[in-house]
N, C-alpha and C. Protein backbone atom coordinates (compact mmCIF):
# COMPACT_ATOMS: atom_id res chain seq x y z
N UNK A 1 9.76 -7.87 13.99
CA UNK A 1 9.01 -7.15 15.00
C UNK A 1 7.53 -7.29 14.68
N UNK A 2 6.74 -7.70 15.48
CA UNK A 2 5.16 -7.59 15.36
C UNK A 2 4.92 -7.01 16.70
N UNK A 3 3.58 -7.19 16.71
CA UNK A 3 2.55 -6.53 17.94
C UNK A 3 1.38 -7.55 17.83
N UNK A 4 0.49 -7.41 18.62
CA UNK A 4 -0.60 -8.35 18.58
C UNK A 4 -1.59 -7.03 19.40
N UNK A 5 -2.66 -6.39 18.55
CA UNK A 5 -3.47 -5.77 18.99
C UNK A 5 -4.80 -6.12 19.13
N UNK A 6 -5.64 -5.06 19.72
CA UNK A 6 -7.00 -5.77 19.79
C UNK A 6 -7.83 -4.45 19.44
N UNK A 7 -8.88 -4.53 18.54
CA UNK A 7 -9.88 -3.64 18.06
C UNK A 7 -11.16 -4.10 17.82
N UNK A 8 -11.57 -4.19 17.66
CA UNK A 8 -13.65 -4.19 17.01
C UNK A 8 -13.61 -5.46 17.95
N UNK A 9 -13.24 -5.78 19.20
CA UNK A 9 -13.31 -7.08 19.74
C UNK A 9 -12.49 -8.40 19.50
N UNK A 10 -11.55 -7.88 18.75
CA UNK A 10 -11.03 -9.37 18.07
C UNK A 10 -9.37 -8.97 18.23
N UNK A 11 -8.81 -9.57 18.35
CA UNK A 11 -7.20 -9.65 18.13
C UNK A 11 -6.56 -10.20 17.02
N UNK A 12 -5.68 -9.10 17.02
CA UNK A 12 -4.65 -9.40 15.35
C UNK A 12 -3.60 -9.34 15.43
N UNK A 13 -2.24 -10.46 15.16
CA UNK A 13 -1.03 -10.28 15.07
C UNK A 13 -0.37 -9.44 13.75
N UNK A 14 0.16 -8.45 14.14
CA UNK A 14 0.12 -7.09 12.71
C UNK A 14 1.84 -7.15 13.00
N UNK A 15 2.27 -6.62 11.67
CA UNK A 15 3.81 -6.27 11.50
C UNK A 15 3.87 -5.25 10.64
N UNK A 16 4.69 -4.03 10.60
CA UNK A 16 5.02 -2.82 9.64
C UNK A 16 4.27 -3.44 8.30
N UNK A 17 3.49 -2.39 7.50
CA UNK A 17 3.36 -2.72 6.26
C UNK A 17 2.29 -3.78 6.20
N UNK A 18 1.68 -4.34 7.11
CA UNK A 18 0.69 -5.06 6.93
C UNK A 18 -0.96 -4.88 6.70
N UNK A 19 -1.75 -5.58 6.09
CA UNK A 19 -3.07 -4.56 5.86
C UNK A 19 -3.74 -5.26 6.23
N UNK A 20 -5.06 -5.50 7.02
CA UNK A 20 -5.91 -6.54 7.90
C UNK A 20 -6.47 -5.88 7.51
N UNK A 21 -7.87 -6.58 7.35
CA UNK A 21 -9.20 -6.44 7.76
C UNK A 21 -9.95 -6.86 8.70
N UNK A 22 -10.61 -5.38 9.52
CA UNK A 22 -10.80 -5.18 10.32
C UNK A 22 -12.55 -4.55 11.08
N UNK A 23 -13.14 -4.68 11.61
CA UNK A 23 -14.30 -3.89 12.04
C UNK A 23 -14.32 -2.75 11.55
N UNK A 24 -15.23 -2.30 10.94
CA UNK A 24 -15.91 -0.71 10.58
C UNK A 24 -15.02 0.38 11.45
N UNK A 25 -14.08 1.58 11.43
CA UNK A 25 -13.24 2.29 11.92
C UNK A 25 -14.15 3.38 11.24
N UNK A 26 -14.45 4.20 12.42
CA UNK A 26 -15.49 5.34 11.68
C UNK A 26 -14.40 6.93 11.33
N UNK A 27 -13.90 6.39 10.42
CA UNK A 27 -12.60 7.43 9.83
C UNK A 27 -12.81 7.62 8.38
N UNK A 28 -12.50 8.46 7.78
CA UNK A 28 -11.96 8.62 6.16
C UNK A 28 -11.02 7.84 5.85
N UNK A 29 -11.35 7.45 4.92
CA UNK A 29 -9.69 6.29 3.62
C UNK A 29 -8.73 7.82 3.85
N UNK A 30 -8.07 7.24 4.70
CA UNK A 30 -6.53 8.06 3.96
C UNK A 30 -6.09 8.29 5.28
N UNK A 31 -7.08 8.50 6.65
CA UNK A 31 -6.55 9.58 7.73
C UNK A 31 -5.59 8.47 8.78
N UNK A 32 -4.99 8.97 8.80
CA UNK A 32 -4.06 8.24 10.12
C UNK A 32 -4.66 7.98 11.32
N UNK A 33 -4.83 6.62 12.08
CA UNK A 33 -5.44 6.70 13.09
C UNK A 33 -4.03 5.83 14.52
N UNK A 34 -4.20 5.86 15.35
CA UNK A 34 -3.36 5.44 16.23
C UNK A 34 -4.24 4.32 17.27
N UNK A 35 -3.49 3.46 17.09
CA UNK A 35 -4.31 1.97 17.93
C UNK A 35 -3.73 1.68 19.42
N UNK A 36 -4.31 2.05 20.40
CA UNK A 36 -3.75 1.43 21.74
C UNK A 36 -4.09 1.08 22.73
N UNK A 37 -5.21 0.15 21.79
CA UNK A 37 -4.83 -1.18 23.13
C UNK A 37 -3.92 -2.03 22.14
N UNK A 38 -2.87 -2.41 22.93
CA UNK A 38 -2.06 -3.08 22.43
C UNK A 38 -1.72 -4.29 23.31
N UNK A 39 -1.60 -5.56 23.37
CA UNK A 39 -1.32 -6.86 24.05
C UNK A 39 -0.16 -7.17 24.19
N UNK A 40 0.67 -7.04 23.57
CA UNK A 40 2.27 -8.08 23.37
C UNK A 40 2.78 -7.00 21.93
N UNK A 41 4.03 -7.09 22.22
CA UNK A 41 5.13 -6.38 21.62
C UNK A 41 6.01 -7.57 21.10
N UNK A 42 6.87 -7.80 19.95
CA UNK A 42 7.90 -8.43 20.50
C UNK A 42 9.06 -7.51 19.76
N UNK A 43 10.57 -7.83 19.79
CA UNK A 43 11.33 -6.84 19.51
C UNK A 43 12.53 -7.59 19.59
N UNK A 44 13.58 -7.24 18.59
CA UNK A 44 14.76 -8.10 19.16
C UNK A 44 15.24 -8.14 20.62
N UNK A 45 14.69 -7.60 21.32
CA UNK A 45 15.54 -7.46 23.18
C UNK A 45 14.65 -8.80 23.60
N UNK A 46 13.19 -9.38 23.28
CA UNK A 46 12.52 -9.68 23.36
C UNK A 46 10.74 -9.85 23.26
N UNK A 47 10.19 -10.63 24.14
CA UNK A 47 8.57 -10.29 24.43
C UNK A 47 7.86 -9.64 25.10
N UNK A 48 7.47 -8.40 25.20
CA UNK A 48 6.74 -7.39 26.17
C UNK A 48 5.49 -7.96 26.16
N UNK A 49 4.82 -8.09 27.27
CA UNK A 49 3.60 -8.48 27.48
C UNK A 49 2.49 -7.96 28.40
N UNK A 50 1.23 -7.13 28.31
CA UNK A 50 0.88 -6.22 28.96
C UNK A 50 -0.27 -7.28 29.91
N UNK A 51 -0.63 -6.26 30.97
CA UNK A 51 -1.63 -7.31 31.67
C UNK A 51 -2.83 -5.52 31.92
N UNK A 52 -4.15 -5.77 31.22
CA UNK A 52 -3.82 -6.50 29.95
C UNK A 52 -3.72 -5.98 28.83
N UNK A 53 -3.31 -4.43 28.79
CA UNK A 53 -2.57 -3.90 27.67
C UNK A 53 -0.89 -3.08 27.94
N UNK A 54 -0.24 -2.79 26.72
CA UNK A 54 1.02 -2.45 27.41
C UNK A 54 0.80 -0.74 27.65
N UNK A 55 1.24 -0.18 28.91
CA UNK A 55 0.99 1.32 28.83
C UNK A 55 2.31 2.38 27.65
N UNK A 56 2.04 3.42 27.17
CA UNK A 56 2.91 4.41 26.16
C UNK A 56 3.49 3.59 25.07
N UNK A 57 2.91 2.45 24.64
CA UNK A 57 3.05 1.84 23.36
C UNK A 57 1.89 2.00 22.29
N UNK A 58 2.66 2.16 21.22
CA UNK A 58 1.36 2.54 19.86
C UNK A 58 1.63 1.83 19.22
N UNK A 59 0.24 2.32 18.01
CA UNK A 59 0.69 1.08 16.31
C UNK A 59 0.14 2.07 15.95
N UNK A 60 0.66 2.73 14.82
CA UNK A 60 0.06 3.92 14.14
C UNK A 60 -0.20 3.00 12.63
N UNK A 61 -1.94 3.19 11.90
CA UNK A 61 -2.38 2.49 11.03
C UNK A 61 -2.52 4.04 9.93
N UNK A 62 -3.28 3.32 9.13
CA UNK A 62 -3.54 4.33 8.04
C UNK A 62 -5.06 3.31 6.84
N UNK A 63 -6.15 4.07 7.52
CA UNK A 63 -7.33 3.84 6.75
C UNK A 63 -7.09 3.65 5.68
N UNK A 64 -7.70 2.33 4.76
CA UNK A 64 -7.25 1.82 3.04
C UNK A 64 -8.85 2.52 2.62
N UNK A 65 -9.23 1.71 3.05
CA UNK A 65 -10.89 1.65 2.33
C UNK A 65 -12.28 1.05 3.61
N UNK A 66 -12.99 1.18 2.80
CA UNK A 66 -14.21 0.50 3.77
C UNK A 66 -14.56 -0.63 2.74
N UNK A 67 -15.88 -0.84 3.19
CA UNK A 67 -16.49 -1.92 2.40
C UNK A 67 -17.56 -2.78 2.94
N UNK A 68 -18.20 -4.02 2.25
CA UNK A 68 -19.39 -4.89 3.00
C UNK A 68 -18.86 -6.17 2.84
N UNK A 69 -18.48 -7.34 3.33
CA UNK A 69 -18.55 -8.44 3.64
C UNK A 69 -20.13 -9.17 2.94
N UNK A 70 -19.51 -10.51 2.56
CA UNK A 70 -20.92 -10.98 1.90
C UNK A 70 -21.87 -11.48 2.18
N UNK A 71 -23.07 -11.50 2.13
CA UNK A 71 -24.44 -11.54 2.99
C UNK A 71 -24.37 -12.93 3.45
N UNK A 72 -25.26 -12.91 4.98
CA UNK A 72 -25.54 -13.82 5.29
C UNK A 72 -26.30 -13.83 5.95
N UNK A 73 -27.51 -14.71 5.56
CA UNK A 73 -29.00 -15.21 5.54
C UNK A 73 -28.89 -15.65 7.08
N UNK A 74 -29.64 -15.07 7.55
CA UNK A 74 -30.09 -15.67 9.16
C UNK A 74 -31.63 -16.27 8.78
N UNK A 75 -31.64 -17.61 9.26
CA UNK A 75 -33.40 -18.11 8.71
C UNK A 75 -33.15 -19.43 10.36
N UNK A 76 -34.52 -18.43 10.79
CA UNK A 76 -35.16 -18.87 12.23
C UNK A 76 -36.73 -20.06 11.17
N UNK A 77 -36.49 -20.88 12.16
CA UNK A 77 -37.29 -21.92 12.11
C UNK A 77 -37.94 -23.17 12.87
N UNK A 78 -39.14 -23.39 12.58
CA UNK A 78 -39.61 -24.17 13.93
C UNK A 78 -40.74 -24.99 13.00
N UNK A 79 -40.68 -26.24 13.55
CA UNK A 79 -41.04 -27.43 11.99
C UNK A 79 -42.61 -27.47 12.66
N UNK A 80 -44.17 -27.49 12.49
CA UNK A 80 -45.07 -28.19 12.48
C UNK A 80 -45.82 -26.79 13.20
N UNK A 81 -45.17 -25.43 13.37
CA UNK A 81 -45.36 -24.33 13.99
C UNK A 81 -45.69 -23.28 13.19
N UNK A 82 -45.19 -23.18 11.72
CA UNK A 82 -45.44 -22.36 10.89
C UNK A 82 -45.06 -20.82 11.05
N UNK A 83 -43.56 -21.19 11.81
CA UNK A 83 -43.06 -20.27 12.07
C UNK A 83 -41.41 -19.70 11.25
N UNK A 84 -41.24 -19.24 10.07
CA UNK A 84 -40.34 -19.18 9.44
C UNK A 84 -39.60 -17.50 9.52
N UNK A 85 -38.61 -17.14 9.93
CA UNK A 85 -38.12 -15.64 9.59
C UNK A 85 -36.31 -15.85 9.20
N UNK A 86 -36.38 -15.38 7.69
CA UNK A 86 -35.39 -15.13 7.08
C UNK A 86 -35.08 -13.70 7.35
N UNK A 87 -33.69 -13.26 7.30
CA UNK A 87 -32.95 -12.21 7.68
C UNK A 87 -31.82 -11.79 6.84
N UNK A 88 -31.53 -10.76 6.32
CA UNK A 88 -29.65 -11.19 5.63
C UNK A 88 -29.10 -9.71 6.16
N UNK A 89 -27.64 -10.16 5.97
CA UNK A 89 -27.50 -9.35 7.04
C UNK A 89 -25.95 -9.11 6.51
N UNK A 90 -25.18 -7.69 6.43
CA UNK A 90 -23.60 -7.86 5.98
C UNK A 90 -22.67 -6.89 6.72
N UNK A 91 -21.76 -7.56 6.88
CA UNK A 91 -21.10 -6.48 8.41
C UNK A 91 -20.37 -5.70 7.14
N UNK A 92 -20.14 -4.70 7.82
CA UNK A 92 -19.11 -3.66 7.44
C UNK A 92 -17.69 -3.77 8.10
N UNK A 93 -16.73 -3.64 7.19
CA UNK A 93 -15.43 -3.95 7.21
C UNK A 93 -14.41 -2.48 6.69
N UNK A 94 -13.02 -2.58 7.49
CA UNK A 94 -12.42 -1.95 7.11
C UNK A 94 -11.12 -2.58 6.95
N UNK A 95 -10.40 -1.75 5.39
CA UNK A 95 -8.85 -2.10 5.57
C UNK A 95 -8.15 -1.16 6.15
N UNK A 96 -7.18 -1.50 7.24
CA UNK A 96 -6.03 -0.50 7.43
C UNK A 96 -4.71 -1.23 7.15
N UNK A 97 -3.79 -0.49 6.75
CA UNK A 97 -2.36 -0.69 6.59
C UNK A 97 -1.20 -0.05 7.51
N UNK A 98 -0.97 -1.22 8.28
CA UNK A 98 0.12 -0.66 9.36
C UNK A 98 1.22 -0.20 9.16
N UNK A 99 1.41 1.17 9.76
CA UNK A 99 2.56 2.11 9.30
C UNK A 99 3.36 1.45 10.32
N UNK A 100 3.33 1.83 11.76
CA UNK A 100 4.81 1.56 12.68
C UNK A 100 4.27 1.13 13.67
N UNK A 101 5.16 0.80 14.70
CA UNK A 101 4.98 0.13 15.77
C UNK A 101 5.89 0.89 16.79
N UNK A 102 4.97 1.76 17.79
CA UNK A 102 6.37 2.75 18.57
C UNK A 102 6.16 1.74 20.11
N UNK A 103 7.49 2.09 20.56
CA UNK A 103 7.42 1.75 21.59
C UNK A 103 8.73 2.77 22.49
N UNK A 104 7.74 3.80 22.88
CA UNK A 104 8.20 4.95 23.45
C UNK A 104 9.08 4.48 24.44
């Protein structure tokens, strides 16, 4: 059984017990959060597929940790102009670990 959800803009194929990293989730490490927009289900009966999410289906996660991703230098430049701007820059990341997958 998986799901294929979508959060911080991006889509993730997740299954029970799985831990992604994910966009900044403005929660505490520990608190239970519930995800729904959800895209596609699948299940032994088959593939549920939402247009374009499925309605009274969840994925209940559980906040691991936060954290920073490793820098990266943005450097704007323009040759004979004397125009140079360096930047660095580090997204914030979260782990969650997927508890279940309901499908009411």
């Amino acid at each position: 059984m998986y799901a294929i959800i979508q959060t911080g803009g991006k889509q993730y194929k997740v299954s029970p017990g799985d831990e992604i990293k994910v966009e900044k989730i403005n929660e505490d490490p520990g608190t239970e959060i519930t995800l729904d927009k959800i895209l596609a289900i699948s299940t032994d009966e088959g593939l549920e597929v939402g247009r374009p999410y499925l309605e009274n289906k969840k994925v209940k996660a559980k906040v691991m940790r936060h954290g920073k991703n490793k820098k990266i230098i943005v450097f704007k430049f323009k040759r004979r102009k004397n125009y140079k701007r360096k930047k660095g820059h580090r997204q914030l990341y979260s782990i969650i670990k997927i508890e279940e997958i309901e499908k009411e």
